[in-house]
Protein backbone atom coordinates (compact mmCIF):
# COMPACT_ATOMS: atom_id res chain seq x y z
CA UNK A 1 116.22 82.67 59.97
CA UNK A 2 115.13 86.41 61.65
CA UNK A 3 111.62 85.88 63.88
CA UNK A 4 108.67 88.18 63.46
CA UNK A 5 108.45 90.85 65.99
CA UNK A 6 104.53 90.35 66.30
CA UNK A 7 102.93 91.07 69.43
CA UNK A 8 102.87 88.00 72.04
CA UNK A 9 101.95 88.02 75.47
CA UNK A 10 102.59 86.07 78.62
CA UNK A 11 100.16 85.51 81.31
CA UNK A 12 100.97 84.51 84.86
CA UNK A 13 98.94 83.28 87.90
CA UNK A 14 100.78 84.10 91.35
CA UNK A 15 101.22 82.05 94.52
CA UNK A 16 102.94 79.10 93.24
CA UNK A 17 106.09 78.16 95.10
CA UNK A 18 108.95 76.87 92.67
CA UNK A 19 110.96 74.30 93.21
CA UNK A 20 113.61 71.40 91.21
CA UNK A 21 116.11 71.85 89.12
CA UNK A 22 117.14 73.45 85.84
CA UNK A 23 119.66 73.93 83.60
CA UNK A 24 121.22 77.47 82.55
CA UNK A 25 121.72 78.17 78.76
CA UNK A 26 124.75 79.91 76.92
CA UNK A 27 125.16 83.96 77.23
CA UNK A 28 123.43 86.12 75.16
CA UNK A 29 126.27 88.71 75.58
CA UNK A 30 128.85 86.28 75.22
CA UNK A 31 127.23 84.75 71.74
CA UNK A 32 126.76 87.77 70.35
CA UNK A 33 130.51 89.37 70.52
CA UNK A 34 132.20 85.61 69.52
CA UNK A 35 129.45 85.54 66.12
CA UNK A 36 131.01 89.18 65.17
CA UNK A 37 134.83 87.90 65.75
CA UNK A 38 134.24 85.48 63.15
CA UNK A 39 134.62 88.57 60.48
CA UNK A 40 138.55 88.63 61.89
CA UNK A 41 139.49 85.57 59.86
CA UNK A 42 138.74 83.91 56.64
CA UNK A 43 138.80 80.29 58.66
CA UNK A 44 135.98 78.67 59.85
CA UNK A 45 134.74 79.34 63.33
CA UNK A 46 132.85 77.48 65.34
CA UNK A 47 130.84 78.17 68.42
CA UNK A 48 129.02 75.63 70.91
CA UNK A 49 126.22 76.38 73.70
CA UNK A 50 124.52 78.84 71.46
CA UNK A 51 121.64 80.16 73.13
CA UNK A 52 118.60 79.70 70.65
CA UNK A 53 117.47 83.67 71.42
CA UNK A 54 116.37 86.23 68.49
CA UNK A 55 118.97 88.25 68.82
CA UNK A 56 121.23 85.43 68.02
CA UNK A 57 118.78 84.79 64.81
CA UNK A 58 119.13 88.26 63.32
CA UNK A 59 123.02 88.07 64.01
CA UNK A 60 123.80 85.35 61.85
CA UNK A 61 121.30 86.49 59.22
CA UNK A 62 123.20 89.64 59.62
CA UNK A 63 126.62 88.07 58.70
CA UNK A 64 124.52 86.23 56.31
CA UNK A 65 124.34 89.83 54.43
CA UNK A 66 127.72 90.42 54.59
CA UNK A 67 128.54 87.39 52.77
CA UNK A 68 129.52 84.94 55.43
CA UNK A 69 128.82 81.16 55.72
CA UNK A 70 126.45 80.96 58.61
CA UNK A 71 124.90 77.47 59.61
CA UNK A 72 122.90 77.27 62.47
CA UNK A 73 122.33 73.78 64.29
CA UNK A 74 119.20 74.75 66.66
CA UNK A 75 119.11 71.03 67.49
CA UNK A 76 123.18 71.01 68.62
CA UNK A 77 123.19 74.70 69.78
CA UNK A 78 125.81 75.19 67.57
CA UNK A 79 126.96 77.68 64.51
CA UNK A 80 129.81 77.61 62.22
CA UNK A 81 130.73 80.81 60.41
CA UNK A 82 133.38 81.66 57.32
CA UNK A 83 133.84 84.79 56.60
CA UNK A 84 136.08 84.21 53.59
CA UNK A 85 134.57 86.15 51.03
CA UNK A 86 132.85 89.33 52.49
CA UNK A 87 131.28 91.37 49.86
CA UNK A 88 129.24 93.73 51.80
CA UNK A 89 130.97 96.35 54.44
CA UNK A 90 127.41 97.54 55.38
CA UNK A 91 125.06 95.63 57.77
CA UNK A 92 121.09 95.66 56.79
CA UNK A 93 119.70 98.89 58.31
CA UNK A 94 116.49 96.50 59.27
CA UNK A 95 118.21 94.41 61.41
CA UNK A 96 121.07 97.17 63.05
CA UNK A 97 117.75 98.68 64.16
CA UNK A 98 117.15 95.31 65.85
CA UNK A 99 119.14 95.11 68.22
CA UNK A 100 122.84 97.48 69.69
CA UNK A 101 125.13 94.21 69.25
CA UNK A 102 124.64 94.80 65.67
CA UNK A 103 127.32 97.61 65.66
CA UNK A 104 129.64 94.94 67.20
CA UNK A 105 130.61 93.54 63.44
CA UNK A 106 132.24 97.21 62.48
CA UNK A 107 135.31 96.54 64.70
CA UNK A 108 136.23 93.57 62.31
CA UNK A 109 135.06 95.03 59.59
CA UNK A 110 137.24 98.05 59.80
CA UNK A 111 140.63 96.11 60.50
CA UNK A 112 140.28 92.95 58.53
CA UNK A 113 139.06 95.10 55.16
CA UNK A 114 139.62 98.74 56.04
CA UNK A 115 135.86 99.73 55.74
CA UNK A 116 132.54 99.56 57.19
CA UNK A 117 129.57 101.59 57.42
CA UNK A 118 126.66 101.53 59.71
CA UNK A 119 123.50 103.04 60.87
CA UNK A 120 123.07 103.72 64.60
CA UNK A 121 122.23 100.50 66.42
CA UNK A 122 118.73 100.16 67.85
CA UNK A 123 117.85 97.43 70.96
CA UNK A 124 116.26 98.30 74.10
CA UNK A 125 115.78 101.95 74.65
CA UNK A 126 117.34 102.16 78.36
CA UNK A 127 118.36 105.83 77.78
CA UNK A 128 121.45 107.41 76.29
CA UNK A 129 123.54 105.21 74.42
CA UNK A 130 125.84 106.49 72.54
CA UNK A 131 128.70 104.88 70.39
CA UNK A 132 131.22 107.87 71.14
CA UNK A 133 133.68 105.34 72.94
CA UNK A 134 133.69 103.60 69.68
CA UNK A 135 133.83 106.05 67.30
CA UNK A 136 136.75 107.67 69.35
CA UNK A 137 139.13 104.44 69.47
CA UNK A 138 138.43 104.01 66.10
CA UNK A 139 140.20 107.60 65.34
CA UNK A 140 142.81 107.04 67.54
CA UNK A 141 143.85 103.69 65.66
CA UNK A 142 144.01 105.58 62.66
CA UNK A 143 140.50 105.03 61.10
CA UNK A 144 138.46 107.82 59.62
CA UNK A 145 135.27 108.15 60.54
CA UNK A 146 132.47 110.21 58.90
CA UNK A 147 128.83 111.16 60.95
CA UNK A 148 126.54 111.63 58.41
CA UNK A 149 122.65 112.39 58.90
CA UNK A 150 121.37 108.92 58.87
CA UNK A 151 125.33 106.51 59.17
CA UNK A 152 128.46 106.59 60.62
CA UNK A 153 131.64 105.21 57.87
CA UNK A 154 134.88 104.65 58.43
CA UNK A 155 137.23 103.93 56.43
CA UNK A 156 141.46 103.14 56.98
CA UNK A 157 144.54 101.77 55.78
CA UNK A 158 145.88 99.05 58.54
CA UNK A 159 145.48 100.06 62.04
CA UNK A 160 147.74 101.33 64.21
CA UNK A 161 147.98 100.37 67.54
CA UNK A 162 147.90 103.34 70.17
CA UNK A 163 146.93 104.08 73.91
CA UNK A 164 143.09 104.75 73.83
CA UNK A 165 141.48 105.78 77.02
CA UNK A 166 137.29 105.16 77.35
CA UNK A 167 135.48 108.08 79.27
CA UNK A 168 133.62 104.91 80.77
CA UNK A 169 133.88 101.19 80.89
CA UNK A 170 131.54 100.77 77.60
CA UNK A 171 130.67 96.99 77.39
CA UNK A 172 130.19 97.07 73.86
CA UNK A 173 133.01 99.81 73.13
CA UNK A 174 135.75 97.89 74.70
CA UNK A 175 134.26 94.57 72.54
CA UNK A 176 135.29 96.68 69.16
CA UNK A 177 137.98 97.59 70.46
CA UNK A 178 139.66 95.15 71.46
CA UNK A 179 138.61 92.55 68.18
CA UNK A 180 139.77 96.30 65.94
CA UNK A 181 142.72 96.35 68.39
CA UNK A 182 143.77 92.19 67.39
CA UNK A 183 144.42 92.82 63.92
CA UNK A 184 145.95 96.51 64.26
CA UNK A 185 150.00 97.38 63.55
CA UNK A 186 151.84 97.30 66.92
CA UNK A 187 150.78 97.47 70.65
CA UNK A 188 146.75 98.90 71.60
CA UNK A 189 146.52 99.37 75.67
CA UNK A 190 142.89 100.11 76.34
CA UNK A 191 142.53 102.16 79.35
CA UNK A 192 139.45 102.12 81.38
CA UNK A 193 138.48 98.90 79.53
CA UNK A 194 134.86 96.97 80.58
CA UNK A 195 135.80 93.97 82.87
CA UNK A 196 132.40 91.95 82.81
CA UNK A 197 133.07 88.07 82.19
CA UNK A 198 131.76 88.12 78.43
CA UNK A 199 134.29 90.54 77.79
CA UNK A 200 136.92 88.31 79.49
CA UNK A 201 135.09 85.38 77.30
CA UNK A 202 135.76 87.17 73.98
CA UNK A 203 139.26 87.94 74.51
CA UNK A 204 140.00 84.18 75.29
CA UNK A 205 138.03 83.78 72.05
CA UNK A 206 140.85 86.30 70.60
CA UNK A 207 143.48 84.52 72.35
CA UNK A 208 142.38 80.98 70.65
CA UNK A 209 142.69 82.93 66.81
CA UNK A 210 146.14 83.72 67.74
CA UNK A 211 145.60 86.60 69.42
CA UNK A 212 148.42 88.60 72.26
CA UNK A 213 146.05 90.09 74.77
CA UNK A 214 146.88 90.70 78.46
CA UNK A 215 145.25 92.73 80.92
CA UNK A 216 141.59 90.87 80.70
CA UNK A 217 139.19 90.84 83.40
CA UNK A 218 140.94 94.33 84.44
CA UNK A 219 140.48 97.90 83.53
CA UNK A 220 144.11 98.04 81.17
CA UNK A 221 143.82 95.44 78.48
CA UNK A 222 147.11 95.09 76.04
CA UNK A 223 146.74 93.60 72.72
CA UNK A 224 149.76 93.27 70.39
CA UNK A 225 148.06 93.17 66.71
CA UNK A 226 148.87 90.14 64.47
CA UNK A 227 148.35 90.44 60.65
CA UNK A 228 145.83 87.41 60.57
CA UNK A 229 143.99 85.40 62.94
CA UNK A 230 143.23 81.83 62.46
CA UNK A 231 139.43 80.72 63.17
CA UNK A 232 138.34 79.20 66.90
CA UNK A 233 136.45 76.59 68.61
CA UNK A 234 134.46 77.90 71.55
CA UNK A 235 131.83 77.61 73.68
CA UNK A 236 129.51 80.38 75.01
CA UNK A 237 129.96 80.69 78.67
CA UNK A 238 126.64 80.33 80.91
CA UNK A 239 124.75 83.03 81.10
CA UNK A 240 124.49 84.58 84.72
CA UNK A 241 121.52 86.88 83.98
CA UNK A 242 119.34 84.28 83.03
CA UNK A 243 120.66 82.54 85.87
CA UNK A 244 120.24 85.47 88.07
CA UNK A 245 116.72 85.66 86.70
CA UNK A 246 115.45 82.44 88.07
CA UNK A 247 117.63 82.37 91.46
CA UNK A 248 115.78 85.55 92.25
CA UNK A 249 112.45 84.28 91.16
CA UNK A 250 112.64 81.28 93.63
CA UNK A 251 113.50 83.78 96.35
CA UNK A 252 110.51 85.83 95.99
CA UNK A 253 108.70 82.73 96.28
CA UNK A 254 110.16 81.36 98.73
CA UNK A 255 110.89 78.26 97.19
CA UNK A 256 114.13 76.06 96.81
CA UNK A 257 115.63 75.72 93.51
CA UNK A 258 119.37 74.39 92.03
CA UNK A 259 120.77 76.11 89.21
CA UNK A 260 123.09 73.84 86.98
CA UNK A 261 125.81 75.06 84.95
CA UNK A 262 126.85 78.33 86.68
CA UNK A 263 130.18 80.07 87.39
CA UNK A 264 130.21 81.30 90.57
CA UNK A 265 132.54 84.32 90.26
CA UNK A 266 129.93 85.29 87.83
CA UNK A 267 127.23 85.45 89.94
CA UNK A 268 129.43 86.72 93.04
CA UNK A 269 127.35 90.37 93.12
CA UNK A 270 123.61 88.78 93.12
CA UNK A 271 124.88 86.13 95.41
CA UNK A 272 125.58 88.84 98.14
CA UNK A 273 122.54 90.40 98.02
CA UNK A 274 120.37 88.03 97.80
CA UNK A 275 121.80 86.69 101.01
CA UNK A 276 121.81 89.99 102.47
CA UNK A 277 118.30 90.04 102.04
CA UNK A 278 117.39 86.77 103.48
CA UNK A 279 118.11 83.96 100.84
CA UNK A 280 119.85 81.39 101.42
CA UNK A 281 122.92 80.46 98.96
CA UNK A 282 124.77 77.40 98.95
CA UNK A 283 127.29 76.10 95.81
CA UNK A 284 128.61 73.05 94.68
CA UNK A 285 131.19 73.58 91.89
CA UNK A 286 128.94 74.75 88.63
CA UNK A 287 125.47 74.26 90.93
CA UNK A 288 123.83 77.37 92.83
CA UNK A 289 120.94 76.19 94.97
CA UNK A 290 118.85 79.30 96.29
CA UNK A 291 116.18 79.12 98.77
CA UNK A 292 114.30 81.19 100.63
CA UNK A 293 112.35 79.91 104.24
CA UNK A 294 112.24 83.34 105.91
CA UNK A 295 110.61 86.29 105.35
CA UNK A 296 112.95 88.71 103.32
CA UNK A 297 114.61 91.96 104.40
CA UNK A 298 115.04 95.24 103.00
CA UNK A 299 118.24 96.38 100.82
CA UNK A 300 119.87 98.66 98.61
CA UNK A 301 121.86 97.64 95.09
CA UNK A 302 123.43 100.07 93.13
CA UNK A 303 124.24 98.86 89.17
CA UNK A 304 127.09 99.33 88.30
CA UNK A 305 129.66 97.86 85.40
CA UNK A 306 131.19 94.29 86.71
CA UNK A 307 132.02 93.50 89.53
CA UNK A 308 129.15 95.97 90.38
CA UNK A 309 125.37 94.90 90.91
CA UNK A 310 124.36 93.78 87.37
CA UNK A 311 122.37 96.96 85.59
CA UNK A 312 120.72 93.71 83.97
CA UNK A 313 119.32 92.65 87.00
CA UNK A 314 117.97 95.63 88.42
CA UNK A 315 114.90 95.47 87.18
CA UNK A 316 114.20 91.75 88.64
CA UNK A 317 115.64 92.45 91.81
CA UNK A 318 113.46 95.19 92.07
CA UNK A 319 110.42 92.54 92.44
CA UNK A 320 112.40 91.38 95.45
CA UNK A 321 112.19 94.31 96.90
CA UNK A 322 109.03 94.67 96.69
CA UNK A 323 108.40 91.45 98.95
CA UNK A 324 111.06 92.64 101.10
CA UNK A 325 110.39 93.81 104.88
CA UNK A 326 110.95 97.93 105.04
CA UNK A 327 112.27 100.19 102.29
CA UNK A 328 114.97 99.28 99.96
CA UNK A 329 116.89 101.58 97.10
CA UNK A 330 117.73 101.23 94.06
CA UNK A 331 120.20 102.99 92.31
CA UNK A 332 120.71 102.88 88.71
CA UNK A 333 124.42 104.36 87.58
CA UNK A 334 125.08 102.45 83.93
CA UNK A 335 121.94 104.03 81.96
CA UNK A 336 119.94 107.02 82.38
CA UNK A 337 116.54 105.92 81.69
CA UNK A 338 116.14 102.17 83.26
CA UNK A 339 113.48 102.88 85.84
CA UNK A 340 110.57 103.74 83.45
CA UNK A 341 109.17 100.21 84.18
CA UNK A 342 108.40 101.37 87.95
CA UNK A 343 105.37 102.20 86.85
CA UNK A 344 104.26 99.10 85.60
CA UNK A 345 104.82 97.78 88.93
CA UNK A 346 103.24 100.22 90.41
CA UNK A 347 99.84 98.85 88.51
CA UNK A 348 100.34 95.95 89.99
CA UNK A 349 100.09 97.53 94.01
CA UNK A 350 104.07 97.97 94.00
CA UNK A 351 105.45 101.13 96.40
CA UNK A 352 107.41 102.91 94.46
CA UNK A 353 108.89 106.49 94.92
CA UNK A 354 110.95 107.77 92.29
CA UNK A 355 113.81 110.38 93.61
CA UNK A 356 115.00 110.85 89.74
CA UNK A 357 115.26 109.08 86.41
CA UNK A 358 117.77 106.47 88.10
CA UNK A 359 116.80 105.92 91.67
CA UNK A 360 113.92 104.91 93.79
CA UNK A 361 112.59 103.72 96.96
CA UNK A 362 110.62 100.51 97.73
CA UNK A 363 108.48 99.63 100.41
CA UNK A 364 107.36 96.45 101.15
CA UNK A 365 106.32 93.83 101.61
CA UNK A 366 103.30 94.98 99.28
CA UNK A 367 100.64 93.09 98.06
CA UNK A 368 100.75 92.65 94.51
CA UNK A 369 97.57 92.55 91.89
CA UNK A 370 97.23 90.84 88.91
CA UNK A 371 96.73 92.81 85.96
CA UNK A 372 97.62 94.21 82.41
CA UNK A 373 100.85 95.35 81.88
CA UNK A 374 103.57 95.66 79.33
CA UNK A 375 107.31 94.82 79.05
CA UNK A 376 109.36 97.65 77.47
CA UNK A 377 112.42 95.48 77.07
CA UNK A 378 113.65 92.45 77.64
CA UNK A 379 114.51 93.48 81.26
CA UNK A 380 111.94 94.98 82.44
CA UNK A 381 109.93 92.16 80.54
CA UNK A 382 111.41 89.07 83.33
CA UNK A 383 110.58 91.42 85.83
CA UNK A 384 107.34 91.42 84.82
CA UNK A 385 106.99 88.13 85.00
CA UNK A 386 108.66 87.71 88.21
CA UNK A 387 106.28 89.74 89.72
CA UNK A 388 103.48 87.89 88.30
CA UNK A 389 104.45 84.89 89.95
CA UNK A 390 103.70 86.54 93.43
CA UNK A 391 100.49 88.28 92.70
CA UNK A 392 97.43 87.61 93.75
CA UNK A 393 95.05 86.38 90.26
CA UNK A 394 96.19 86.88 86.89
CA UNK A 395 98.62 89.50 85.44
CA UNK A 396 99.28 89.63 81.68
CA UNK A 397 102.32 91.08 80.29
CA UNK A 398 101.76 92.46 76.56
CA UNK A 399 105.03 93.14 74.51
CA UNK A 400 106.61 90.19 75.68
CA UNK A 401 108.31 89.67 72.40
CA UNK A 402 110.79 91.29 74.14
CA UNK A 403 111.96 87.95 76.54
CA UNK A 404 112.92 86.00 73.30
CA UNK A 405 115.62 88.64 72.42
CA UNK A 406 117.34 87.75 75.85
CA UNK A 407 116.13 84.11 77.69
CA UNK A 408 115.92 80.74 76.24
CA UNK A 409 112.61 79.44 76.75
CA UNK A 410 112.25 81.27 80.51
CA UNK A 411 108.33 80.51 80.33
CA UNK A 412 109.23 77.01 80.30
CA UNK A 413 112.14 76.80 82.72
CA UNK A 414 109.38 78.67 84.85
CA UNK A 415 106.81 76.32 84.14
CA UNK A 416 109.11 73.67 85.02
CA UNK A 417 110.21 74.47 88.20
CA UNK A 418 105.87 74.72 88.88
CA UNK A 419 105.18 78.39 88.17
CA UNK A 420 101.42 78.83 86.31
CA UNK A 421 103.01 80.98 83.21
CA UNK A 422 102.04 80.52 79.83
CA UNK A 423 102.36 82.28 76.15
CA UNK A 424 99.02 83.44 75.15
């Protein structure tokens, strides 16, 4: 099943305070990676807590193509894959274009059958993003890679493991990497590696097909290459953006709301500031219960790759700040581009000053508008939304497409917790 990319649109009416309880769904980021380590093996692999997201839709059709056994559950949240007879090296061009996990399946690809080939991957346009890290640790475990006009190929013998060293903690890099790095000849130390918790979450994934791998959650990951990997049973970890979503949305309400099924080193960055700007956090094992009775304060957040300020979460916070008593910052330091949907805000009666394409100033509290405005990406889409929940009348958000590629039904967790949104 891949979903249409028509135009939808959400429309919100502000001054509702939210309040009660909802559940958080599996990670996007987390689903994503695990679907793509199913190419390692020939076994089945099965994955539980599968967020029901579009992205996750053109990822199994896109295994589909390759010649994998992909079945779905919707109803159980559930997919089993078998990659035992892979016939195709090359992912669909139409759905690499969809989305930049797409590019995640060449890593397995590459070690398991010594070839893939791929068009650039498309997804959000947030600024430069290249796939140098990638294409560089693929060289240095032997691979050859040819940049044509329109695809990258590669093509190798088995891979050797080596010392590779990332110019920056890539997120999706250090993902290929590392599932390349599990099938390899010998001993891969990735240097510089991304330590966010879905990277942590696929290497356990790794660990369960048999995989040696040390060094996760830290910037030097070691992986001692097997020459097969048995298939897994997993489930997807929660995801702590959608969470983070909805925990800020009941601050800028100031409303009370409990978040069930969240890990609380996961949300350990938001949690700060969130309390340094007024909330009020309180946990109970896998519950986060976030309310906000005071009038909120000015901050600063700077995004950064994890444990930094989730780049993620920018966007949303940045509706917080807008409610927020004096001028906050923002400082964007993962992409290059993220701030373009300032301006939407700015429609809606936000204070705004852009110092460059990643930072700005906010001054609030301002009084928001309702009005027309469109989501650019998923992001920048929640934010949005967020921010039509405190303005005054109706604000309708076109391109909102763009929330099914990343939340699981966050109209109606909204709607549940008493917000007036709707699809329209």
């Amino acid at each position: 099943m891949v979903v249409t990319t028509a135009t939808e649109r959400i429309v919100t009416v502000g001054g509702r305070t939210l309040r009660g309880r909802v559940a958080i769904s599996g990670a996007k980021n987390a689903a994503l990676p695990a679907m793509a380590a199913a190419l390692l093996t020939e076994e089945e692999c099965v994955l539980e807590n599968v967020p029901l997201l579009d992205d996750v839709f053109v990822m199994a059709e896109l295994l589909r193509a390759l010649g994998a056994e992909v079945d779905l559950d919707t109803e159980r949240h559930r997919v089993r894959i078998r990659a035992a007879e892979i016939e195709v090296f090359e992912p669909p061009p139409e759905l690499v274009a969809r989305m930049r996990a797409s590019f995640l399946v060449t890593g397995p690809l590459l070690a398991r059958f010594g070839r893939a080939r791929s068009v650039p991957p498309g997804g959000c346009q947030l600024g430069t993003r290249p796939v140098d890290v990638d294409l560089r640790g693929f060289r240095k475990l032997g691979a050859q890679v040819e940049v044509g006009e329109r695809a990258f190929e590669f093509r190798a013998g088995r891979l050797r493991g080596c010392e590779i060293y990332m110019d920056y903690p890539s997120h999706t890099g250090t993902e290929n990497l590392l599932m390349a790095a599990a099938l390899a000849q010998g001993r891969t130390t990735i240097i510089n590696a991304a330590a966010e918790p879905e990277i942590v979450h696929l290497g356990e994934i790794l660990q369960d097909m048999g995989a040696r791998i040390s060094g996760l959650g830290t910037s030097r990951i070691v992986v001692h290459g097997l020459d097969r990997l048995r298939g897994y049973r997993a489930s997807v970890l929660p995801d702590r953006l959608e969470a983070g979503t909805l925990a800020i949305a009941a601050a800028i309400t100031h409303g009370e709301v409990i978040l069930d099924h969240v890990r609380e080193p996961d949300m350990a960055p938001l949690t700060h500031k969130l309390r340094e700007a007024g909330a009020e956090v309180w946990w109970s094992e896998s519950s986060m219960l976030v309310r906000a009775p005071h009038p909120l304060c000015a901050t600063e957040i700077q995004a950064l790759p994890f444990p930094g300020f989730p780049t993620d979460l920018q966007a949303a916070f940045a509706v917080l700040m807008t409610q927020a008593h004096g001028r906050s910052r923002i400082f964007e330091r993962v992409f290059n581009d993220r701030l373009r949907y300032t301006s939407e805000l700015r429609k809606m009666g936000a204070r705004i000053e852009l110092v460059d394409r990643q930072q700005a100033w906010i001054d609030g509290p301002a009084r928001l508008r309702g009005t027309e405005v469109r989501a650019l990406d998923i992001r920048s889409g929640a934010c949005l939304v967020l921010a039509g929940l405190v303005a005054e009348g109706e604000t309708v958000i076109l391109d909102a497409q763009h929330l099914r590629r990343g939340y699981e039904d966050l109209v109606g967790k909204l709607a549940a917790l008493g917000a007036n949104v709707r699809y329209a």
